[in-house]
N, C-alpha and C. Protein backbone atom coordinates (compact mmCIF):
# COMPACT_ATOMS: atom_id res chain seq x y z
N UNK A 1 -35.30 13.73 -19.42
CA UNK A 1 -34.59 13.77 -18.15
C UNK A 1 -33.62 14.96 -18.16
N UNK A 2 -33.60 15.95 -16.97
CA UNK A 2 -32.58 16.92 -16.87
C UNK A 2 -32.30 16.92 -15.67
N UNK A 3 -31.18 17.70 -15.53
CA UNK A 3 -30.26 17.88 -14.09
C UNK A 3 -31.23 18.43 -13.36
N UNK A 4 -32.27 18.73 -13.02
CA UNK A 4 -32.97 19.46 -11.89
C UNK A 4 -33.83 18.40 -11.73
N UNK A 5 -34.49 17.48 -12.90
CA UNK A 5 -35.41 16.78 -12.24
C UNK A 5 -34.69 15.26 -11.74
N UNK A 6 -33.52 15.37 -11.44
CA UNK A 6 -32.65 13.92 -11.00
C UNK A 6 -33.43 13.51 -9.55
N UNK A 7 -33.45 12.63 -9.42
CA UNK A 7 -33.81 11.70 -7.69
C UNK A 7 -32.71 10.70 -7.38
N UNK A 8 -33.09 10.87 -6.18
CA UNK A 8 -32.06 9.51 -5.51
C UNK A 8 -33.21 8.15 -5.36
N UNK A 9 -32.53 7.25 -6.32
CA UNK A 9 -33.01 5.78 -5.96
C UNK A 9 -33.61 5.41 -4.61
N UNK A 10 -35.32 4.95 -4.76
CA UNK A 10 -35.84 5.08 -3.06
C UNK A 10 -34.46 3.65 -2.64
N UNK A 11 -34.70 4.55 -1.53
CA UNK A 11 -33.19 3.52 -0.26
C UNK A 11 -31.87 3.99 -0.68
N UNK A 12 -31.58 5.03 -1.83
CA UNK A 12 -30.03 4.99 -1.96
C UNK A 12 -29.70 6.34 -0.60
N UNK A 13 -30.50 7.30 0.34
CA UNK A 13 -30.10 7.95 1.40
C UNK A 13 -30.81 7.41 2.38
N UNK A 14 -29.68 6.56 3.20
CA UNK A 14 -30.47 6.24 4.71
C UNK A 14 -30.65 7.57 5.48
N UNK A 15 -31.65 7.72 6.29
CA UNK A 15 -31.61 8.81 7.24
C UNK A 15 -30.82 8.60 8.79
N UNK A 16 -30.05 9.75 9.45
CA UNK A 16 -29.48 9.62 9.80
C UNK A 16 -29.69 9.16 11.48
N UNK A 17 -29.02 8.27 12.45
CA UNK A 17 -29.49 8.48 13.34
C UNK A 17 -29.35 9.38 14.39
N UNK A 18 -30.68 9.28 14.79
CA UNK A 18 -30.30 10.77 16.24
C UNK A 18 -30.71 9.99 17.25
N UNK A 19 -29.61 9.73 18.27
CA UNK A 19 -29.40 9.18 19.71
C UNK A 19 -30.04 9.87 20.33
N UNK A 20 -30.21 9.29 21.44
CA UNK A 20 -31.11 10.15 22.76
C UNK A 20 -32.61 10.90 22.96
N UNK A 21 -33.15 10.49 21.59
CA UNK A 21 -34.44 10.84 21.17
C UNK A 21 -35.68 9.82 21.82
N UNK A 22 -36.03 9.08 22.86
CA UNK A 22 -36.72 7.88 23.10
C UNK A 22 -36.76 6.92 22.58
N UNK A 23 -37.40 5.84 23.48
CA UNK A 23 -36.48 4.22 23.23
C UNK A 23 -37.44 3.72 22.16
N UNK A 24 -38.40 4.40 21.54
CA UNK A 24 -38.59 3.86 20.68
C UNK A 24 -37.65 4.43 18.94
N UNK A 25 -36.97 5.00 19.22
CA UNK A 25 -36.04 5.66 18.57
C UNK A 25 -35.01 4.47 17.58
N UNK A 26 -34.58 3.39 18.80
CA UNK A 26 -33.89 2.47 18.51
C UNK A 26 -32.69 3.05 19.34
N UNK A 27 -32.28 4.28 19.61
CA UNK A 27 -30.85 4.67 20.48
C UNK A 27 -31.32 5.25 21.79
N UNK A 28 -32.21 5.31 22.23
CA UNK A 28 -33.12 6.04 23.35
C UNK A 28 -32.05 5.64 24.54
N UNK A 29 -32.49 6.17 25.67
CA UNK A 29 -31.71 5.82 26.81
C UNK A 29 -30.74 5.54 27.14
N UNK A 30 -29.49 5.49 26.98
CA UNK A 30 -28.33 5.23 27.22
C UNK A 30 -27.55 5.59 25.88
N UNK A 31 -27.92 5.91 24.86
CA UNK A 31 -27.47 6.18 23.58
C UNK A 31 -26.64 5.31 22.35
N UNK A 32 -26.48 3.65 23.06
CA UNK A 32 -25.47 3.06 22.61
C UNK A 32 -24.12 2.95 23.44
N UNK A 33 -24.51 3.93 24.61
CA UNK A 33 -22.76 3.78 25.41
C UNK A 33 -22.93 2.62 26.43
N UNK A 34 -24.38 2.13 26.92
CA UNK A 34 -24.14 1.39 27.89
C UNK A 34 -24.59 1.73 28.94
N UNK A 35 -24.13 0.73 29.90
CA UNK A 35 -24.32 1.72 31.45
C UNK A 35 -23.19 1.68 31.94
N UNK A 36 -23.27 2.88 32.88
CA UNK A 36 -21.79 4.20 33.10
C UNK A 36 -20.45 3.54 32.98
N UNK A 37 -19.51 3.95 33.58
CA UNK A 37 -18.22 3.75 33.06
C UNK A 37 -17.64 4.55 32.33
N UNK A 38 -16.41 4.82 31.97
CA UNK A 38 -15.74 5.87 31.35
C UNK A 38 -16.11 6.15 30.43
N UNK A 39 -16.40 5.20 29.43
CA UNK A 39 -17.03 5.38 27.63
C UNK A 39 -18.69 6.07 27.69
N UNK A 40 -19.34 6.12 28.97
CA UNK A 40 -21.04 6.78 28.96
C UNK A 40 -20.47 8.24 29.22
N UNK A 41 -19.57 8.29 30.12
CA UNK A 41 -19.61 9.70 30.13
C UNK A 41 -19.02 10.98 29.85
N UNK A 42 -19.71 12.18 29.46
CA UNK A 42 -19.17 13.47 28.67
C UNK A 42 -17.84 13.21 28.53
N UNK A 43 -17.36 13.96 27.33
CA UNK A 43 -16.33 14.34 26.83
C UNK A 43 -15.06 13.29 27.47
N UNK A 44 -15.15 12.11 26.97
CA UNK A 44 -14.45 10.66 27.11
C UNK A 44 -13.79 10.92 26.20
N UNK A 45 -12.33 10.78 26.34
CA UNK A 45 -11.30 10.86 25.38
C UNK A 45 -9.99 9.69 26.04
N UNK A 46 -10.38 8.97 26.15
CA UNK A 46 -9.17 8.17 26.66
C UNK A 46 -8.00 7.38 25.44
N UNK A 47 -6.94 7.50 25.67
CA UNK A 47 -6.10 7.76 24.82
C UNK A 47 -6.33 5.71 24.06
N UNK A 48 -5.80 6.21 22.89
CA UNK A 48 -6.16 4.26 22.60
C UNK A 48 -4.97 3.51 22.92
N UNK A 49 -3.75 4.01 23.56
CA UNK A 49 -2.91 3.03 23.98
C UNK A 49 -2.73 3.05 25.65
N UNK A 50 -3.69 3.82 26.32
CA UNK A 50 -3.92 3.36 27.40
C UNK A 50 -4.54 2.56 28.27
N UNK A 51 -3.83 2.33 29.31
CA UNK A 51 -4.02 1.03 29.65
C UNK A 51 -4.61 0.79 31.16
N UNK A 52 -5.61 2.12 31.77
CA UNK A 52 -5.56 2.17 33.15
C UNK A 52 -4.32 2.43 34.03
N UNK A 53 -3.54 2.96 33.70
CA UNK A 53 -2.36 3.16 34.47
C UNK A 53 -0.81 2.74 34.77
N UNK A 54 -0.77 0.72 33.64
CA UNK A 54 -0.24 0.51 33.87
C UNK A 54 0.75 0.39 32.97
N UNK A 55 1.83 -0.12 32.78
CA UNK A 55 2.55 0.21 31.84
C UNK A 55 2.63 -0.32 30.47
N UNK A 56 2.62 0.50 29.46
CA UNK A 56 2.02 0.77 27.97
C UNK A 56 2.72 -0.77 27.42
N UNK A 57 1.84 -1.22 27.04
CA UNK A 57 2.51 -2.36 25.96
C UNK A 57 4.08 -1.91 25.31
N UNK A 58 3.68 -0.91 24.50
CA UNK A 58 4.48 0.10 23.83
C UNK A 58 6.05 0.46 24.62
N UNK A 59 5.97 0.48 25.96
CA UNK A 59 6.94 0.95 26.78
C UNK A 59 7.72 -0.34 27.45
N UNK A 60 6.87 -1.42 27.15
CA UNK A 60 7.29 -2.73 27.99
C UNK A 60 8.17 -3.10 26.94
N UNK A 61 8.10 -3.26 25.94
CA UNK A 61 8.88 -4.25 24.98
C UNK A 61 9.89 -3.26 24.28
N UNK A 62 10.94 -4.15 24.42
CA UNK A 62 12.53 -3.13 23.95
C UNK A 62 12.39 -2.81 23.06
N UNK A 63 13.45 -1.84 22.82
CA UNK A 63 13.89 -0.91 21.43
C UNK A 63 14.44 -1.91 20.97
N UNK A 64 14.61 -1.97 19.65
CA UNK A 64 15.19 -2.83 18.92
C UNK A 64 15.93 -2.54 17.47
N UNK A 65 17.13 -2.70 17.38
CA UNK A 65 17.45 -2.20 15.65
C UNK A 65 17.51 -0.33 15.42
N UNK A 66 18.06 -0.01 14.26
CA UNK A 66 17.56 1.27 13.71
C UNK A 66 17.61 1.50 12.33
N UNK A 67 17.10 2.16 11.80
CA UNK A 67 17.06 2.73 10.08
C UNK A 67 18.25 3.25 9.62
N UNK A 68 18.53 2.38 8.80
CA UNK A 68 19.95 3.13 8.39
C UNK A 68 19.72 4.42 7.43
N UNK A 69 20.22 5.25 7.51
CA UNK A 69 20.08 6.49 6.68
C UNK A 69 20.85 6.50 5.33
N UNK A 70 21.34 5.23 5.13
CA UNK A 70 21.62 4.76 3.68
C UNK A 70 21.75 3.97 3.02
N UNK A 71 20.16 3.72 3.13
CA UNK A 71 19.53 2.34 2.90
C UNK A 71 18.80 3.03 1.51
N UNK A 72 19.25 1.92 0.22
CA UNK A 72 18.57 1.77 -0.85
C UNK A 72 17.46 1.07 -0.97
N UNK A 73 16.14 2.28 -1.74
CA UNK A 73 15.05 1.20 -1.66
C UNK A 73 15.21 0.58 -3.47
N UNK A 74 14.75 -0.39 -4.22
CA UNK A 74 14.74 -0.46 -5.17
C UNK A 74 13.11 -0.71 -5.22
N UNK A 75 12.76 -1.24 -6.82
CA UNK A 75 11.61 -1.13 -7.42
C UNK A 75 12.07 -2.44 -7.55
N UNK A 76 11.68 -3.45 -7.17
CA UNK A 76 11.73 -5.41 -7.79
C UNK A 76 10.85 -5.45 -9.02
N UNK A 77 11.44 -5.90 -9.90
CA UNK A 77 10.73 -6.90 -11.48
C UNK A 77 11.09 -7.89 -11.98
N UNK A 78 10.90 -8.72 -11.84
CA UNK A 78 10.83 -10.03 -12.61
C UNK A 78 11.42 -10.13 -13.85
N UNK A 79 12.55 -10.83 -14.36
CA UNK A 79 12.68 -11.25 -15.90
C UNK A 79 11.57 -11.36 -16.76
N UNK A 80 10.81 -12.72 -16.16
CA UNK A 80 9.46 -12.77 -16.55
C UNK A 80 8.96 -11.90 -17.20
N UNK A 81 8.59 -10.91 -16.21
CA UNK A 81 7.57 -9.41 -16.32
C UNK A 81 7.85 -8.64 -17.07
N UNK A 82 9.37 -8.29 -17.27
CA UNK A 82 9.85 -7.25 -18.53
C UNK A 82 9.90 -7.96 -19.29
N UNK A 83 9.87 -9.20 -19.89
CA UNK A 83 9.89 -9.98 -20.99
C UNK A 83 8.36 -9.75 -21.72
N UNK A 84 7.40 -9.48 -20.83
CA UNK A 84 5.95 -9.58 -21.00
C UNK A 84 5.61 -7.84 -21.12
N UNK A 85 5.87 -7.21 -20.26
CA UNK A 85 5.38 -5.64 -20.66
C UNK A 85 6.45 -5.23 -22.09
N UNK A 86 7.39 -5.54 -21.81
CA UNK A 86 8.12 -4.52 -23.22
C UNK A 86 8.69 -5.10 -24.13
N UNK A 87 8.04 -4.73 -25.55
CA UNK A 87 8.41 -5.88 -26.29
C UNK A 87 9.89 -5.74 -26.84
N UNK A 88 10.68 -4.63 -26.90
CA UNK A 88 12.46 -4.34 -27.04
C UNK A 88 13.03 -4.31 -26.05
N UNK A 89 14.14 -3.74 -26.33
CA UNK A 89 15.16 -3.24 -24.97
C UNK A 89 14.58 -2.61 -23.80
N UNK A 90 15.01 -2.95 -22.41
CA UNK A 90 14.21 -2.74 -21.71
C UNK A 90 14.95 -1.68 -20.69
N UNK A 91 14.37 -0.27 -20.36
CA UNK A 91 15.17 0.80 -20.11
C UNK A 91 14.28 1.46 -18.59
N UNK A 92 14.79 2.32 -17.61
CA UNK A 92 13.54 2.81 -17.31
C UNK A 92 12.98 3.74 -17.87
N UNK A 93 13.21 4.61 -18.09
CA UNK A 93 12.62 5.04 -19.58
C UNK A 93 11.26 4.79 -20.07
N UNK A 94 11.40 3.41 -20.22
CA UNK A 94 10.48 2.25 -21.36
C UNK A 94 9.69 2.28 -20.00
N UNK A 95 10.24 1.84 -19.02
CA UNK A 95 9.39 1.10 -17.66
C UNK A 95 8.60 2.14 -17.44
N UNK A 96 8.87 3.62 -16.84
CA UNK A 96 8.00 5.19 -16.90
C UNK A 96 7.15 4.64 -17.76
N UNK A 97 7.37 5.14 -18.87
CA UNK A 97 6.36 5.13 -20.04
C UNK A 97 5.35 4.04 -19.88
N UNK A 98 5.70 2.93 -19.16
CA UNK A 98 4.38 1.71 -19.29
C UNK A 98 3.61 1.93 -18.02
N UNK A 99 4.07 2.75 -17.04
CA UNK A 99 3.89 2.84 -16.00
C UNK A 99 4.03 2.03 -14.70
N UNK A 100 4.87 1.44 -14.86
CA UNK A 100 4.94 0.38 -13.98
C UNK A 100 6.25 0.49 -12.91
N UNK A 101 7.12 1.79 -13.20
CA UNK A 101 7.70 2.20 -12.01
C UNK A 101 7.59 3.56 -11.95
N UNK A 102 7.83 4.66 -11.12
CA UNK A 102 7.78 5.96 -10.71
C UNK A 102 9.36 6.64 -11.71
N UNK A 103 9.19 7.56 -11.98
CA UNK A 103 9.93 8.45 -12.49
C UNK A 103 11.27 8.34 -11.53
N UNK A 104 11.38 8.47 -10.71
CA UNK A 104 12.64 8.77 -9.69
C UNK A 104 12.97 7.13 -9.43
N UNK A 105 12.49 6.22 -9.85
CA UNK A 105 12.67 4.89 -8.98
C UNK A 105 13.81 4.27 -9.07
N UNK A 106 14.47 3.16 -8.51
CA UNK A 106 15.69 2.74 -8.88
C UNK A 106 15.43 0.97 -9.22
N UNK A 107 15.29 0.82 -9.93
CA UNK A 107 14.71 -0.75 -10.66
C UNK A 107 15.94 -1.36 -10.54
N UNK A 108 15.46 -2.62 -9.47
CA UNK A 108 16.32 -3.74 -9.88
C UNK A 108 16.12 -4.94 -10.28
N UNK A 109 17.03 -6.17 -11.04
CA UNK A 109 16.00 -7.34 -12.31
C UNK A 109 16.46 -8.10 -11.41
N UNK A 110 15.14 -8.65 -11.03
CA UNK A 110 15.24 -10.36 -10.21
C UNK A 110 15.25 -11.47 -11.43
N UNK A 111 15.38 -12.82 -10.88
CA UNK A 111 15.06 -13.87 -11.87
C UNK A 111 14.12 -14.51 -11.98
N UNK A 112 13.15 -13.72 -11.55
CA UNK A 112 11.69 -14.90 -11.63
C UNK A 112 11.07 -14.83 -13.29
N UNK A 113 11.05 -15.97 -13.11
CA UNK A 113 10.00 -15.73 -14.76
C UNK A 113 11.45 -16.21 -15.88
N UNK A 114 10.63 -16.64 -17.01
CA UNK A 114 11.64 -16.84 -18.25
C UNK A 114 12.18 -16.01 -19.47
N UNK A 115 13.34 -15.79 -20.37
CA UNK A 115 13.63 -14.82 -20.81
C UNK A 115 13.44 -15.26 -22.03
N UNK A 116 13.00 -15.04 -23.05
CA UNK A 116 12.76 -15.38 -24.18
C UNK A 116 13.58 -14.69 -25.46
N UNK A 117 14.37 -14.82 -26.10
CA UNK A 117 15.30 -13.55 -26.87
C UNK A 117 16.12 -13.13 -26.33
N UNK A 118 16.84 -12.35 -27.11
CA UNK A 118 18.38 -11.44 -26.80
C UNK A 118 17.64 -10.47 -26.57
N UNK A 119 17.99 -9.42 -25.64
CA UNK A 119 17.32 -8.25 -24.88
C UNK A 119 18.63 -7.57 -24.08
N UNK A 120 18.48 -6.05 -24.39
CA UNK A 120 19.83 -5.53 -23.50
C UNK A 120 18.45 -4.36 -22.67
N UNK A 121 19.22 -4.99 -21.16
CA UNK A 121 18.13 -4.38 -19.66
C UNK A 121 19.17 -3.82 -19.49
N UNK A 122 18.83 -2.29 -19.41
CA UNK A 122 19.84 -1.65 -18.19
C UNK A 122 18.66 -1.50 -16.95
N UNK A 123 19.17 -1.19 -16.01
CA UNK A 123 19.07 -1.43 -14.37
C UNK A 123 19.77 -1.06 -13.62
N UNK A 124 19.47 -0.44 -12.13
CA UNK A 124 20.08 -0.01 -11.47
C UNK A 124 20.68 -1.31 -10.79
N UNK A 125 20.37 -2.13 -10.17
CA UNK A 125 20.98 -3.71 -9.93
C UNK A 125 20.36 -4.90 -10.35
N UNK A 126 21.18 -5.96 -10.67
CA UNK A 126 20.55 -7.55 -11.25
C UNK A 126 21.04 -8.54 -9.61
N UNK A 127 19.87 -9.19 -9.73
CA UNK A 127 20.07 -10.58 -9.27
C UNK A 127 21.52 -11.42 -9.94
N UNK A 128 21.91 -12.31 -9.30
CA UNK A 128 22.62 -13.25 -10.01
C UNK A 128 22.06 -14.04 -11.26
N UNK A 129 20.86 -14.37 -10.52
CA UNK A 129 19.66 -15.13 -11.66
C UNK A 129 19.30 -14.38 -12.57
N UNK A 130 18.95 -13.57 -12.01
CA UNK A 130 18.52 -12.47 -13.43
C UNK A 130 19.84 -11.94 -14.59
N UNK A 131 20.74 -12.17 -14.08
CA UNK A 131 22.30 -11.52 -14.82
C UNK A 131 22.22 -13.01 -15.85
N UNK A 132 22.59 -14.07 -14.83
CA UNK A 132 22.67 -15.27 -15.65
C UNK A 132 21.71 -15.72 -16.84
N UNK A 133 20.48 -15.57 -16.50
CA UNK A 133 19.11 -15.51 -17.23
C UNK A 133 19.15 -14.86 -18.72
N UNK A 134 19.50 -13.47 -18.50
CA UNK A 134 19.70 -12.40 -19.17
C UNK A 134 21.08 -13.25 -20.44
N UNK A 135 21.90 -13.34 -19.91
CA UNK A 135 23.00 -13.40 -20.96
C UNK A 135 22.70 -14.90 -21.12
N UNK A 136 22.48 -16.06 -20.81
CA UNK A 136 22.02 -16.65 -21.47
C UNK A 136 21.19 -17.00 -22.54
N UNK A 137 20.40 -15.85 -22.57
CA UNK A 137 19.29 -15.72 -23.59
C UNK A 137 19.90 -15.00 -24.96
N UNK A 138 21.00 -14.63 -24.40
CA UNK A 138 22.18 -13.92 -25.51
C UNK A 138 21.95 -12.56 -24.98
N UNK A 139 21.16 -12.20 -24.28
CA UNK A 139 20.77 -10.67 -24.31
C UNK A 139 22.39 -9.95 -23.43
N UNK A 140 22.07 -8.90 -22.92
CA UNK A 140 23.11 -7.74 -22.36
C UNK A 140 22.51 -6.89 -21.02
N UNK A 141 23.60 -7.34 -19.93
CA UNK A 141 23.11 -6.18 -18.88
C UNK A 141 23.69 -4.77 -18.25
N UNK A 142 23.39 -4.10 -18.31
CA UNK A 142 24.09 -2.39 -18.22
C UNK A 142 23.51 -1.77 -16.80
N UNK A 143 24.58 -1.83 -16.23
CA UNK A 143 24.52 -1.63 -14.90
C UNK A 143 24.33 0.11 -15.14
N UNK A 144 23.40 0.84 -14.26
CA UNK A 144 22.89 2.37 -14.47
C UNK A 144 23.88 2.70 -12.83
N UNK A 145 24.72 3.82 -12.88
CA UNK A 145 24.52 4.47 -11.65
C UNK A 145 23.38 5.01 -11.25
């Protein structure tokens, strides 16, 4: 077997269809659009949030709220979960390296899941549960700017 004599599996290229070729074609006559109306004919571009004229869903229902421009996103993890990916101290650092948050991210420790051992997490923020969790287990939490 070599690269020139390769094939495609019979059925792995359907052939393509060509509309408007006669009805024994399977798309013959009308092409799939129907009969007339806006969608049969040439160069139909009608916008997808229009509505015939009347007023846009979009425009009916109020503005609401806005984005605050200093709004923290964090990265959520589980006690649980860092108890289970890393077997020492748990850093982001450590977290990069396992891949399980982004380089730039800002990780904060929820309390889901159980803590097993003394463990010092630094983190950009803890849960209450997760703080409590944490030093109960004897471990240590280090708040990161």
């Amino acid at each position: 077997m070599n690269l020139h004599s390769l094939k495609n599996t019979r059925g792995a290229k359907k052939r393509r269809m060509r509309v408007g070729r006669g009805e024994s074609s399977g798309k013959g006559r009308t092409s799939g659009k129907g009969n007339k109306g806006q969608m049969s004919r040439t160069g139909h571009k009608h916008k997808p949030l229009f509505e015939g004229g009347q007023m846009k869903l979009i425009r009916r229902i109020p503005k609401r709220g806005f984005t605050s421009p200093n709004r923290v996103e964090y990265a959520a993890l589980n006690v649980g979960k860092l108890m289970k990916i890393l077997p020492g101290d748990v850093t982001p650092e450590a977290l990069v390296a396992a891949g399980r948050v982004g380089p730039k991210s800002l990780i904060k420790v929820l309390g889901g899941g159980d803590v097993s051992g003394a463990r010092k997490v630094a983190a950009h923020a803890f849960s209450a549960t997760a703080k409590a969790k944490i030093e109960q287990a004897g471990g240590s939490c280090e708040i990161l700017s």
